[in-house]
C-alpha atoms as a PDB file:
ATOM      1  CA  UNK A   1     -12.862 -23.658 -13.683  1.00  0.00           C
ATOM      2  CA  UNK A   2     -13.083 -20.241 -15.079  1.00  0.00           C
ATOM      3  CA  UNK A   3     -14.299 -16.936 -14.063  1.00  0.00           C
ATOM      4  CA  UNK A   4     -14.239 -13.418 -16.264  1.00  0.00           C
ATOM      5  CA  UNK A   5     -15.135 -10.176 -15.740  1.00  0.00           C
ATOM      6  CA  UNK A   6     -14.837  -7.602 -18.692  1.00  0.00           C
ATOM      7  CA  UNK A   7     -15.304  -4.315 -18.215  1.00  0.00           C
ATOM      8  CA  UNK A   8     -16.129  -2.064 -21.614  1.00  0.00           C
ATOM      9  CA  UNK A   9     -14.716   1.406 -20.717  1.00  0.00           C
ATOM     10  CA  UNK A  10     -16.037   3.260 -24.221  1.00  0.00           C
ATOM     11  CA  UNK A  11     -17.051   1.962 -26.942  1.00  0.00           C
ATOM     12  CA  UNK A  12     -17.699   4.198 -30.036  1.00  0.00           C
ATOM     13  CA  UNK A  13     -19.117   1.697 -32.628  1.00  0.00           C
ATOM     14  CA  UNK A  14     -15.848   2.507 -35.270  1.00  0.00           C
ATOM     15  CA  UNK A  15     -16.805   5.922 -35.120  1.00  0.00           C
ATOM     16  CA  UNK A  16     -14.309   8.903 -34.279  1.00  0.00           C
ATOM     17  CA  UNK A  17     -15.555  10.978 -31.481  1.00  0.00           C
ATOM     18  CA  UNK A  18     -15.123  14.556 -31.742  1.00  0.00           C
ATOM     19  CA  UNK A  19     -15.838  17.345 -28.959  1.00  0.00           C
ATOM     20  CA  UNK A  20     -16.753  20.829 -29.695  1.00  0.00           C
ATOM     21  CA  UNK A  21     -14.657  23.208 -27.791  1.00  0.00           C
ATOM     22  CA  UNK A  22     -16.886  24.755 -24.720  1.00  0.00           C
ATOM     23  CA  UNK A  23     -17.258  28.707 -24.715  1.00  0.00           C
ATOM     24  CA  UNK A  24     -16.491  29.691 -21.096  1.00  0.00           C
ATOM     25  CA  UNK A  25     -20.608  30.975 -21.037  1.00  0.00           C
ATOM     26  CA  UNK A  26     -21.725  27.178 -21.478  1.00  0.00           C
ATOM     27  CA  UNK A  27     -22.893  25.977 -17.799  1.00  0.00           C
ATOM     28  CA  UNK A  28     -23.004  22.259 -17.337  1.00  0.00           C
ATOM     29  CA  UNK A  29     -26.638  22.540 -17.090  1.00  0.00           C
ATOM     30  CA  UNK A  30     -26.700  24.581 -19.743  1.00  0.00           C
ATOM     31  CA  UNK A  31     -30.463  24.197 -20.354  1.00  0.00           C
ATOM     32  CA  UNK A  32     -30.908  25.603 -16.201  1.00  0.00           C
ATOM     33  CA  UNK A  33     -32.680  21.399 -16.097  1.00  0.00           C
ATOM     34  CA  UNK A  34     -30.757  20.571 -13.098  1.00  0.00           C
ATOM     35  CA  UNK A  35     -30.739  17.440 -15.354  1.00  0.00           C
ATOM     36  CA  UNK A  36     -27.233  15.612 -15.349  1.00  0.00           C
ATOM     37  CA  UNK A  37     -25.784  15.872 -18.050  1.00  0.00           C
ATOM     38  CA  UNK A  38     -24.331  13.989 -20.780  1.00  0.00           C
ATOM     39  CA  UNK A  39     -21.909  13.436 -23.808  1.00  0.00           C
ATOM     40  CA  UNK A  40     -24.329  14.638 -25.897  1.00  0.00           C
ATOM     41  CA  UNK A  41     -24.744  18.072 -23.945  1.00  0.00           C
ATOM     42  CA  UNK A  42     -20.671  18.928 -24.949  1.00  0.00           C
ATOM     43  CA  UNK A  43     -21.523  18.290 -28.724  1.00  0.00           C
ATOM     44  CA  UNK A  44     -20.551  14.382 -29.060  1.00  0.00           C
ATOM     45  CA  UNK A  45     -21.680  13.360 -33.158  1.00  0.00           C
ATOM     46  CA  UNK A  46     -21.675  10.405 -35.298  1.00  0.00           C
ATOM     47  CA  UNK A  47     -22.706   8.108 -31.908  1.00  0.00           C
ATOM     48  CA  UNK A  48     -24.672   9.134 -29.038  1.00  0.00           C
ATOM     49  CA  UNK A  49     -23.322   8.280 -25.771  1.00  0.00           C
ATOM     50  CA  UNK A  50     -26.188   8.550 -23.299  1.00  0.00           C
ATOM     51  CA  UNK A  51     -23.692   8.687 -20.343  1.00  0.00           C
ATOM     52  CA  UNK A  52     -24.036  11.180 -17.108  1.00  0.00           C
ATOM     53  CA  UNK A  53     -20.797  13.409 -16.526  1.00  0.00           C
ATOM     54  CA  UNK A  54     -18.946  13.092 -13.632  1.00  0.00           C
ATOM     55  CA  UNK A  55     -18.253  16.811 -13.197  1.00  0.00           C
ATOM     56  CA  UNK A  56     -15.753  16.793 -10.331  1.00  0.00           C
ATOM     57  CA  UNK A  57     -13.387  14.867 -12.535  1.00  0.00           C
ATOM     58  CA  UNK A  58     -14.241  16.546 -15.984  1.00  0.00           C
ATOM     59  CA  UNK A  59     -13.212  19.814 -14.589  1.00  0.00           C
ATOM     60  CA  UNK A  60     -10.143  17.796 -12.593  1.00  0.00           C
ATOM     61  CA  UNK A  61      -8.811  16.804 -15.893  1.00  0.00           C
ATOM     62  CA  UNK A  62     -10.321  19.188 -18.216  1.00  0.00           C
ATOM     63  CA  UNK A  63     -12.157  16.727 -20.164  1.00  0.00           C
ATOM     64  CA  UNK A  64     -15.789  14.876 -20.293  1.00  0.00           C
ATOM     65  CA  UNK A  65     -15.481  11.953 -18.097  1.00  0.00           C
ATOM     66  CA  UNK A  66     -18.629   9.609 -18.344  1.00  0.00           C
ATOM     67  CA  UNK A  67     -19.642   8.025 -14.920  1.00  0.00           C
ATOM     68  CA  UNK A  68     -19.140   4.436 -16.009  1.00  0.00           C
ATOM     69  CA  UNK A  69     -22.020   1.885 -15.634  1.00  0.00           C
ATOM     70  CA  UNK A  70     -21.968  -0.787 -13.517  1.00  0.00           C
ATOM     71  CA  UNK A  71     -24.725  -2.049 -16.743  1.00  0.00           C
ATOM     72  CA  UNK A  72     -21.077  -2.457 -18.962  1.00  0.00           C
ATOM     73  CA  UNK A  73     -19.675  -5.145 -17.185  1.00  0.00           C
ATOM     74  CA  UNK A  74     -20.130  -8.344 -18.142  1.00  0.00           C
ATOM     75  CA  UNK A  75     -19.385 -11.532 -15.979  1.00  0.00           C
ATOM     76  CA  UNK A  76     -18.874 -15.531 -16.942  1.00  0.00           C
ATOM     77  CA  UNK A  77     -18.746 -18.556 -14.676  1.00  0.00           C
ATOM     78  CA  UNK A  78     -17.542 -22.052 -16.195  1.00  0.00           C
ATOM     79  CA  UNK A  79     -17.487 -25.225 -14.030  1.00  0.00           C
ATOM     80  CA  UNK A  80     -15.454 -26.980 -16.353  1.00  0.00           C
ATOM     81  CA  UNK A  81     -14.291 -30.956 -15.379  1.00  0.00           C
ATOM     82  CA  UNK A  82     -14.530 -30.285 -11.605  1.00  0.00           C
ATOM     83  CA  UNK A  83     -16.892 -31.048  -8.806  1.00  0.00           C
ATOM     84  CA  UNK A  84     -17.109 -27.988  -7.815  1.00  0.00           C
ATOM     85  CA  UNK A  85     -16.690 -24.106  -8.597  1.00  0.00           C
ATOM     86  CA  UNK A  86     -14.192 -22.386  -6.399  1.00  0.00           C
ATOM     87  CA  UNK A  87     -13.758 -19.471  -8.518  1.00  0.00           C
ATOM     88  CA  UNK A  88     -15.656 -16.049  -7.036  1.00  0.00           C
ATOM     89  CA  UNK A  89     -15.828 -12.671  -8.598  1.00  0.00           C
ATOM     90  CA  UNK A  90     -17.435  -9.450  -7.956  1.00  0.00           C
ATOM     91  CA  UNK A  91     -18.064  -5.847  -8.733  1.00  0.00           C
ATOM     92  CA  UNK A  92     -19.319  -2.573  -7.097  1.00  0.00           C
ATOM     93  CA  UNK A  93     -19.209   0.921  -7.156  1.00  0.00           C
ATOM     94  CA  UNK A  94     -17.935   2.110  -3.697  1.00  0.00           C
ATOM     95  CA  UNK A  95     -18.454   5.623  -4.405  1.00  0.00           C
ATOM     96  CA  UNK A  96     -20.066   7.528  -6.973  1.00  0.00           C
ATOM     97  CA  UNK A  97     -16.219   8.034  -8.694  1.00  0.00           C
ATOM     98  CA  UNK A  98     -14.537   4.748  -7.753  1.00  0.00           C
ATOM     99  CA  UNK A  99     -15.555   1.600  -9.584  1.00  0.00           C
ATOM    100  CA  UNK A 100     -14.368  -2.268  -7.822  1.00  0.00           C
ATOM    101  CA  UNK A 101     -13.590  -5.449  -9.592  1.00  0.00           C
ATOM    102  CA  UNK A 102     -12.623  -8.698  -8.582  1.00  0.00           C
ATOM    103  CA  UNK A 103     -11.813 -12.376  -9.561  1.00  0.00           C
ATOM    104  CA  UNK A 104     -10.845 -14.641  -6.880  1.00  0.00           C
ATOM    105  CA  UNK A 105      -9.647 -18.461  -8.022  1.00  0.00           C
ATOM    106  CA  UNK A 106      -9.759 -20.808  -4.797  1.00  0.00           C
ATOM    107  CA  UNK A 107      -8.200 -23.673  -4.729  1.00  0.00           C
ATOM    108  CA  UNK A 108      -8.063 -26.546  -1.621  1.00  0.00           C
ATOM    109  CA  UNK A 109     -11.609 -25.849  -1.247  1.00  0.00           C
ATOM    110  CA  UNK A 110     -13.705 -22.612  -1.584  1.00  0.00           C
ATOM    111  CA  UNK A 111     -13.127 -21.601   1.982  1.00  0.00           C
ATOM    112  CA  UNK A 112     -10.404 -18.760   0.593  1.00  0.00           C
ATOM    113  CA  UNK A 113     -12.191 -17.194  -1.980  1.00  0.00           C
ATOM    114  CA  UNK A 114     -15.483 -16.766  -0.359  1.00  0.00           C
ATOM    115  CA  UNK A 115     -14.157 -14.773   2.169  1.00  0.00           C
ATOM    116  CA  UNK A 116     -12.283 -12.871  -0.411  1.00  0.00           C
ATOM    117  CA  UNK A 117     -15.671 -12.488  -2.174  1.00  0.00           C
ATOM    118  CA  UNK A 118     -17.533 -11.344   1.477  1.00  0.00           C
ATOM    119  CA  UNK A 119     -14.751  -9.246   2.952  1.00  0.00           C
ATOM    120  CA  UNK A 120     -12.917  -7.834   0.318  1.00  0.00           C
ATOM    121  CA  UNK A 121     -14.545  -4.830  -0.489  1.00  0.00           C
ATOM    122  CA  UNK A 122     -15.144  -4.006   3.265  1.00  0.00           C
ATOM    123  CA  UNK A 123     -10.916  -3.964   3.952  1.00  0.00           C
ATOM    124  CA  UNK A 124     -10.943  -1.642   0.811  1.00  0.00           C
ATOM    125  CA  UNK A 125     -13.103   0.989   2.236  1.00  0.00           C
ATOM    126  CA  UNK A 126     -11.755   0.543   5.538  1.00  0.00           C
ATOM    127  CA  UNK A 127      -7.899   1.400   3.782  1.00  0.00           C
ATOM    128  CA  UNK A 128      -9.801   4.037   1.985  1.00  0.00           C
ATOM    129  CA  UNK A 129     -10.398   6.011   5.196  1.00  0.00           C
ATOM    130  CA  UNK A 130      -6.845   6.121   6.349  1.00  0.00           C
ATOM    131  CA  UNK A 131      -4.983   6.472   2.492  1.00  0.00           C
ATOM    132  CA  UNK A 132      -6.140   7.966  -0.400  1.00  0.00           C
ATOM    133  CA  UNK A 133      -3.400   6.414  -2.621  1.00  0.00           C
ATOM    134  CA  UNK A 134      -5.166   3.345  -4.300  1.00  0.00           C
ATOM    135  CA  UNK A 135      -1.605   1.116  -4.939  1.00  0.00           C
ATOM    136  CA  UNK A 136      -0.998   1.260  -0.859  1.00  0.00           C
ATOM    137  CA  UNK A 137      -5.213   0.866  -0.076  1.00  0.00           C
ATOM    138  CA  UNK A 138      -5.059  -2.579  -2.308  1.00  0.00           C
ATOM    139  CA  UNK A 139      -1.731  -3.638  -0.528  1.00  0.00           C
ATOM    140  CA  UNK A 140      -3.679  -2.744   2.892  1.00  0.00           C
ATOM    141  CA  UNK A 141      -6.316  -4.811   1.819  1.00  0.00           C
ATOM    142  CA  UNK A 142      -5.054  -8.023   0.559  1.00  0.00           C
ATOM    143  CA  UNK A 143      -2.800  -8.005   3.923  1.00  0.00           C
ATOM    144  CA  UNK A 144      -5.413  -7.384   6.474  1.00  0.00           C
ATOM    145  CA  UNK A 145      -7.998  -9.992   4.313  1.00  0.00           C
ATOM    146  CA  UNK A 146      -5.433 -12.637   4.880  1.00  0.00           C
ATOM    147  CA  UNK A 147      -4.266 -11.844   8.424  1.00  0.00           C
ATOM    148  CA  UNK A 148      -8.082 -11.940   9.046  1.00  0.00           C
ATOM    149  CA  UNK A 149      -8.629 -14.725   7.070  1.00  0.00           C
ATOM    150  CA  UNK A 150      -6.236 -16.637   9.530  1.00  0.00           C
ATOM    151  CA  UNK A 151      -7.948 -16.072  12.680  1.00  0.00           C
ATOM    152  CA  UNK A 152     -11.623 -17.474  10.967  1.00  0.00           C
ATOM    153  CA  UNK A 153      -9.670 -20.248  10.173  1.00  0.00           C
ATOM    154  CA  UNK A 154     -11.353 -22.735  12.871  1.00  0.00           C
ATOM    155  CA  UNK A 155     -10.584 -26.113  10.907  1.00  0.00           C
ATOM    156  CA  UNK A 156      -7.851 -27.673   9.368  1.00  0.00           C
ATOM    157  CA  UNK A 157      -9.994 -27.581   5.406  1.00  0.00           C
ATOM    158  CA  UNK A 158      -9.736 -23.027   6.404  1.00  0.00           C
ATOM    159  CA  UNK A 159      -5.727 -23.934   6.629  1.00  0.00           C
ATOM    160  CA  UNK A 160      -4.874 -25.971   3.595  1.00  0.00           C
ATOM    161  CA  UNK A 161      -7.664 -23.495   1.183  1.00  0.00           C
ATOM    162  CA  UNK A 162      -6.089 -20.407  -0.552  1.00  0.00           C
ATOM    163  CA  UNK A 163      -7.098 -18.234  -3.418  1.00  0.00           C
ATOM    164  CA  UNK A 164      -5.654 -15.906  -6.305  1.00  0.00           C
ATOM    165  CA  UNK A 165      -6.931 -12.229  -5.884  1.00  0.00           C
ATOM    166  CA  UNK A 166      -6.634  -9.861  -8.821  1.00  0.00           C
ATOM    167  CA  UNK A 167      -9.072  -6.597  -8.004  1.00  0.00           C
ATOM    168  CA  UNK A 168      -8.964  -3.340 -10.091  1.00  0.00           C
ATOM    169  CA  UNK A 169      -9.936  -0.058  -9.254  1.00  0.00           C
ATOM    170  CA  UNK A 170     -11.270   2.387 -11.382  1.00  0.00           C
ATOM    171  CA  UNK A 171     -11.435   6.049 -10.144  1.00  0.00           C
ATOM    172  CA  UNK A 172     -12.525   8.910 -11.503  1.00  0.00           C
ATOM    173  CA  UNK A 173     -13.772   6.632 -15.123  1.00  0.00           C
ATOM    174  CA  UNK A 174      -9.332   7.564 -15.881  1.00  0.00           C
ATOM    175  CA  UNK A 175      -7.215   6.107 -13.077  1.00  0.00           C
ATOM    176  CA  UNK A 176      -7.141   2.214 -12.853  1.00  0.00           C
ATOM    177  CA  UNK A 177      -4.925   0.483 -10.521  1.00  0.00           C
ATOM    178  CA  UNK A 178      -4.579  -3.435 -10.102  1.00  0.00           C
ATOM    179  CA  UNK A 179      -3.060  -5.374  -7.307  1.00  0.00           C
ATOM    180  CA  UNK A 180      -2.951  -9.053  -7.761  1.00  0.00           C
ATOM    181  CA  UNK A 181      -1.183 -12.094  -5.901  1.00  0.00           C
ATOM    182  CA  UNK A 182      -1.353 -15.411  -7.820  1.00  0.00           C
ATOM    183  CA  UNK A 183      -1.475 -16.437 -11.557  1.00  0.00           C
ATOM    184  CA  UNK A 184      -5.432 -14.852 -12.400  1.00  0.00           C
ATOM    185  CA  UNK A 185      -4.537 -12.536 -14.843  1.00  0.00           C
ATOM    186  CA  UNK A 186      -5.523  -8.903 -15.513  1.00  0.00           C
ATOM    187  CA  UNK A 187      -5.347  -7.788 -19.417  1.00  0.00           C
ATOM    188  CA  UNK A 188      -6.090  -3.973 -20.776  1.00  0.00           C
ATOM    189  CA  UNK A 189      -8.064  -4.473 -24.678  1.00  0.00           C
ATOM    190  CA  UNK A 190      -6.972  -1.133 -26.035  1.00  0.00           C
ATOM    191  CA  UNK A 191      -7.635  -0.964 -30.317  1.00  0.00           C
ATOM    192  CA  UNK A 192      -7.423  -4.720 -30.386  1.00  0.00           C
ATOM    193  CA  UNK A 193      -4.294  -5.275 -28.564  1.00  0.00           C
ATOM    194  CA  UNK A 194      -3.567  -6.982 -24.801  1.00  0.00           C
ATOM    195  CA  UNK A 195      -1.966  -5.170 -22.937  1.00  0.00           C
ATOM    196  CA  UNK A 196      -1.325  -7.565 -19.440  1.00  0.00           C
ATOM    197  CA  UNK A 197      -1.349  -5.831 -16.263  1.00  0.00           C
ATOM    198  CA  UNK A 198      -0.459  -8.290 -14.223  1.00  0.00           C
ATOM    199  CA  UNK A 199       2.443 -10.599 -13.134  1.00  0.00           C
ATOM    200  CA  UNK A 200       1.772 -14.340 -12.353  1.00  0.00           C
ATOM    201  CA  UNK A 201       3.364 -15.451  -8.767  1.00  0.00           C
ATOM    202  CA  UNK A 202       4.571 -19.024  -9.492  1.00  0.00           C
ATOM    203  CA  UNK A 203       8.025 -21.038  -8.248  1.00  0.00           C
ATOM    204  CA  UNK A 204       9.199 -20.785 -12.189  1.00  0.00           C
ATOM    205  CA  UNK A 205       9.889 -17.387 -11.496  1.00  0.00           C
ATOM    206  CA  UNK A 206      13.820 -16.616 -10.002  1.00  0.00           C
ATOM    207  CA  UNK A 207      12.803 -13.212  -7.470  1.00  0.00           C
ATOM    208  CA  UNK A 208       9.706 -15.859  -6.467  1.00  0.00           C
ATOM    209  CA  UNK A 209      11.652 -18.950  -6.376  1.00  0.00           C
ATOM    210  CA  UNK A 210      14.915 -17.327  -4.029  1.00  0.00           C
ATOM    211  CA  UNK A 211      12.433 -15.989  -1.414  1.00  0.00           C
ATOM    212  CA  UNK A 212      10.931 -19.254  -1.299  1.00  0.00           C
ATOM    213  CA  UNK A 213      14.054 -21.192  -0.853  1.00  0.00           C
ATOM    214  CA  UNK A 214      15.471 -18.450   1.719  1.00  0.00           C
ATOM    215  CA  UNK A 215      11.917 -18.901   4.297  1.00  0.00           C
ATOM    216  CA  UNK A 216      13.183 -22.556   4.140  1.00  0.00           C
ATOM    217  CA  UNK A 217      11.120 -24.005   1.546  1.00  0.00           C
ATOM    218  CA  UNK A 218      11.515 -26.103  -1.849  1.00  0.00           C
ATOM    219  CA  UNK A 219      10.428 -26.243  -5.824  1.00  0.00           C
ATOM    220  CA  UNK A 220       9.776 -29.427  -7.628  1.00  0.00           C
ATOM    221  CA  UNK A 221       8.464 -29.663 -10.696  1.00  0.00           C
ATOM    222  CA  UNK A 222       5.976 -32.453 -11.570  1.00  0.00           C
ATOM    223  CA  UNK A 223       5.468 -34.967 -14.672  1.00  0.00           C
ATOM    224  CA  UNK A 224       4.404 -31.821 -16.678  1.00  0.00           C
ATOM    225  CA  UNK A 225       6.981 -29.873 -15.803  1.00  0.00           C
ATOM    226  CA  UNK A 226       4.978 -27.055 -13.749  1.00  0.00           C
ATOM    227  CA  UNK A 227       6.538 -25.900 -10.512  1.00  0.00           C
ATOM    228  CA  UNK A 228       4.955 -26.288  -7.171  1.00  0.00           C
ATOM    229  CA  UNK A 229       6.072 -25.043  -3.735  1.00  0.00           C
ATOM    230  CA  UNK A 230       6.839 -27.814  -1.415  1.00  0.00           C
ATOM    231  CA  UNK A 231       5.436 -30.096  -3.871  1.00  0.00           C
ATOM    232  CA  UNK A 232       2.031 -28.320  -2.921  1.00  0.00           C
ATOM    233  CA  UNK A 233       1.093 -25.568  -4.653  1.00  0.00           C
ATOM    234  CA  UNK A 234       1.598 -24.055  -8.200  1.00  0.00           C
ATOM    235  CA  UNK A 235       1.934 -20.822  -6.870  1.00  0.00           C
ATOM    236  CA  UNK A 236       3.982 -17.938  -4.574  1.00  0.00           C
ATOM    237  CA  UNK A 237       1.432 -15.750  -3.337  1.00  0.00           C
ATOM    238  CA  UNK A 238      -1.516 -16.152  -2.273  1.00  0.00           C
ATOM    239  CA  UNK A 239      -4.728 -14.992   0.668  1.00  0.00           C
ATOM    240  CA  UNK A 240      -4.586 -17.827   2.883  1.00  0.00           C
ATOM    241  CA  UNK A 241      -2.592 -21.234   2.616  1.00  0.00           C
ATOM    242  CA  UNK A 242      -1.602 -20.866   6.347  1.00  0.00           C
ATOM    243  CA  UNK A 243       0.351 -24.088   6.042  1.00  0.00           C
ATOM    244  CA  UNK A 244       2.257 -22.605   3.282  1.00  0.00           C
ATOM    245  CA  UNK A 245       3.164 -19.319   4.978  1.00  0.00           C
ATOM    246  CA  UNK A 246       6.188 -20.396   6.771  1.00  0.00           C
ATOM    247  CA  UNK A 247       7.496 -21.213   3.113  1.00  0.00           C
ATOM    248  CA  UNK A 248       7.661 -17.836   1.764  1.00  0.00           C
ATOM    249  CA  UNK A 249       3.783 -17.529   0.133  1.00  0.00           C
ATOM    250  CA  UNK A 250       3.076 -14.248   1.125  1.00  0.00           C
ATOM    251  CA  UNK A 251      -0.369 -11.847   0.594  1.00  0.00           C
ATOM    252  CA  UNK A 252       1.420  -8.406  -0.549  1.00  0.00           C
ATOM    253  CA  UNK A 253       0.657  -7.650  -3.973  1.00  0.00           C
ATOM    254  CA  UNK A 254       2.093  -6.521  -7.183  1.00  0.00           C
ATOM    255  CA  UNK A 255       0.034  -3.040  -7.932  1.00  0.00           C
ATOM    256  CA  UNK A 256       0.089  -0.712 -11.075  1.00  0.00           C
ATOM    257  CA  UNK A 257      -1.146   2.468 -12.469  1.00  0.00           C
ATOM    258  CA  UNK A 258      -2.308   3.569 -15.921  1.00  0.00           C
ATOM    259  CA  UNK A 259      -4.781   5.778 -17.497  1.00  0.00           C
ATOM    260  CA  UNK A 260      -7.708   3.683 -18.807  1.00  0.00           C
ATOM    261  CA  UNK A 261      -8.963   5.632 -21.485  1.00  0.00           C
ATOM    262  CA  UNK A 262      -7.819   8.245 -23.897  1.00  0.00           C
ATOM    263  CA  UNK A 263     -11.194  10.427 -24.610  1.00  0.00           C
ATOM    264  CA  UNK A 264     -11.887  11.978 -27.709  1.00  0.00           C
ATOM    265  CA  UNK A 265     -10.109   9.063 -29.600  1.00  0.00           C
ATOM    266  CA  UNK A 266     -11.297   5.832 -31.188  1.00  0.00           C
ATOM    267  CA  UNK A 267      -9.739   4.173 -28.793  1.00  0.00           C
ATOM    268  CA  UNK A 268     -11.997   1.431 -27.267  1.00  0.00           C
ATOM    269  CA  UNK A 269     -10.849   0.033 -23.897  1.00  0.00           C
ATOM    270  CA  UNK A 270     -11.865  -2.947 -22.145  1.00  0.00           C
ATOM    271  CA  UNK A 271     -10.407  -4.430 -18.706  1.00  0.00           C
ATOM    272  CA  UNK A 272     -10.747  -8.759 -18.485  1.00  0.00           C
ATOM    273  CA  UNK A 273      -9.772 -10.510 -15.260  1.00  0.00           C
ATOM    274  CA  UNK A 274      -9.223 -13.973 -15.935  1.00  0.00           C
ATOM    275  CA  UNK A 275      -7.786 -17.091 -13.655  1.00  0.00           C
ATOM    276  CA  UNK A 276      -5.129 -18.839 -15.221  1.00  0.00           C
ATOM    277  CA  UNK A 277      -7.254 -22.002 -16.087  1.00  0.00           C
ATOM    278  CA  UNK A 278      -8.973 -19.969 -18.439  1.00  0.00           C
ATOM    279  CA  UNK A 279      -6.325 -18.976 -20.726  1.00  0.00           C
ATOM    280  CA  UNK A 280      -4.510 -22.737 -21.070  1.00  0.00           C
ATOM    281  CA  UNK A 281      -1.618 -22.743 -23.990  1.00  0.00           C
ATOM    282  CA  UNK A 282      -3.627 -19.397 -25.456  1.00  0.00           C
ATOM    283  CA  UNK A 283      -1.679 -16.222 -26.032  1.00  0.00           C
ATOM    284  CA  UNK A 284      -3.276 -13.336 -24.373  1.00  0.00           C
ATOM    285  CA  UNK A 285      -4.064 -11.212 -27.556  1.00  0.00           C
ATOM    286  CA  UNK A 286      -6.204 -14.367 -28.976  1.00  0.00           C
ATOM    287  CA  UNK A 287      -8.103 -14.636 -24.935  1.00  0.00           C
ATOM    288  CA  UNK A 288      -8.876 -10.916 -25.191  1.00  0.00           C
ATOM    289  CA  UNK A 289      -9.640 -10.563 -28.730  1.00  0.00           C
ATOM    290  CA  UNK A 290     -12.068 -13.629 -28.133  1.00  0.00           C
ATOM    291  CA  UNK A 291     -13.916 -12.575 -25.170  1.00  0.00           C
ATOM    292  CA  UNK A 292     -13.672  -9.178 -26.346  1.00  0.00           C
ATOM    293  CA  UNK A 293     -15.266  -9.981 -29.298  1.00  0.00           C
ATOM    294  CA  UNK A 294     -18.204 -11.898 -27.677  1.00  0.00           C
ATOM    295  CA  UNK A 295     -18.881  -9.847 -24.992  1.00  0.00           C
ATOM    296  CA  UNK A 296     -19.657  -7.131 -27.152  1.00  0.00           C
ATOM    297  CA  UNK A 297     -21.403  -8.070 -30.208  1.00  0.00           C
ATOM    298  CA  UNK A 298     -23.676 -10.132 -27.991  1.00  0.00           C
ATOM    299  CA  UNK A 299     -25.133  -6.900 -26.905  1.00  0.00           C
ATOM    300  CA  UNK A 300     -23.972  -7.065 -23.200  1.00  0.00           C
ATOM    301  CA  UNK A 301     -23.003  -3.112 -23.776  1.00  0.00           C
ATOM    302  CA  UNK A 302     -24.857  -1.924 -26.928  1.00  0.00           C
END
């Protein structure tokens, strides 16, 4: 199974973008419209970008900052050999400046990730009110969805089902942060290259491993040589696999913090979340170059 969710930040066709420096006279309605304005209305040429500004965040950073479209994200389900499709994902905008992402790979049944996929968002706004700092509000999250998680858990199938969580937040159309436990992988397409964002959580690595082994548990590797806690699962961290948790596989994320885009560049950036089946014995550059690639020309964000 296989879930993706791309995310094109700003794309320019090939074509430089240049922006005319503003008098201080030029109002941001300069026309007296009321309109909202766009790229166009700071002097944007050789490709129209019919984008409204957010203006908080352009004056913030001293810079026109497009309010990114929900209409630019593209999305891609694949069953694959399975019976059934435990992979979830899932986007909003929770306010008018903060963008939400989300892939959630369930596995043990799709008990795990559905909940991810109902509750998520609602822990997120929730953190929101109490922190402003997006790392800590995604760490808030992912703890209180699985500590929640645990008390819906009515039947044994709710104990033995888990699920990756990789979610990325996008604030202000600049700030992204990602938090992720589990192997789904987040990966930054900036000028053709893949940049990954996120760590993968499995027993082959030594920090993972040694907190595993000092809660009591075990590795073992199987015919194929991939490592599974207590024989059980191929990963360290997880939302849910309460029979696990007395192991060492914990909730917290890993988080990190970049600048998405670099305006007035012809830099094109686009975010992918993918779960780990998708990418197989594939280096990252060919996965995002690929889906890049298809995404795009098949008109998903002309």
């Amino acid at each position: 199974m296989s879930s993706t969710v791309l995310l094109n930040l700003l794309r320019c066709g090939g074509c430089r973008v240049g922006v005319r420096q503003a008098s201080s006279s030029v109002r941001f309605d300069s026309d007296g419209s009321g309109r909202p304005v766009t790229w166009d209305s700071f002097g944007i040429w050789d490709n129209r970008i019919e984008e409204p500004i957010l203006l908080p965040s352009s004056i913030r950073y001293g810079k026109p900052i497009p309010q990114v479209s929900l209409s630019r994200v593209g999305s891609a389900s694949v069953l694959g050999l399975r019976n059934q499709n435990e992979d979830r994902l899932r986007f909003a905008r929770i306010h008018d400046n903060l963008l939400y992402f989300a892939v959630f790979d369930g596995h043990g049944g799709p008990h795990a990730a559905d909940y991810c996929y109902t509750f998520m968002e609602k822990f997120i706004r929730g953190a929101l009110e109490e922190e402003d700092d997006l790392e800590k509000v995604l760490k808030k999250a992912f703890l209180d969805a699985d500590k929640c998680s645990s008390v819906s858990s009515s039947s044994a199938s709710f104990l033995t089902a888990g699920t990756t969580a990789t979610v990325a937040m996008l604030r202000d159309g600049i700030e992204l942060v990602v938090g992720s436990v589990g192997d789904s992988r987040a990966m930054l397409c900036r000028k053709g290259r893949a940049n990954k964002l996120t760590k993968d959580h499995t027993p082959d690595r030594k920090d993972e491993r040694h907190r595993i082994q000092r809660f009591g548990g075990f590795v073992t590797w199987n015919s194929v040589g991939q490592a599974n806690v207590n024989g059980r699962l191929a990963m360290t961290r997880s939302i849910g696999d309460f029979h696990l948790k007395s192991s060492g596989v914990i909730a917290e994320p890993d988080t990190q913090r970049l600048t998405a885009l670099q305006y007035g560049s012809e830099d094109n950036s686009t975010i992918i979340i993918v779960p780990l089946g998708a990418w197989g014995k594939h280096q990252s550059s060919t996965i995002v170059y690929s889906m890049s690639r298809n995404f795009v020309s098949s008109g998903r964000w002309a």
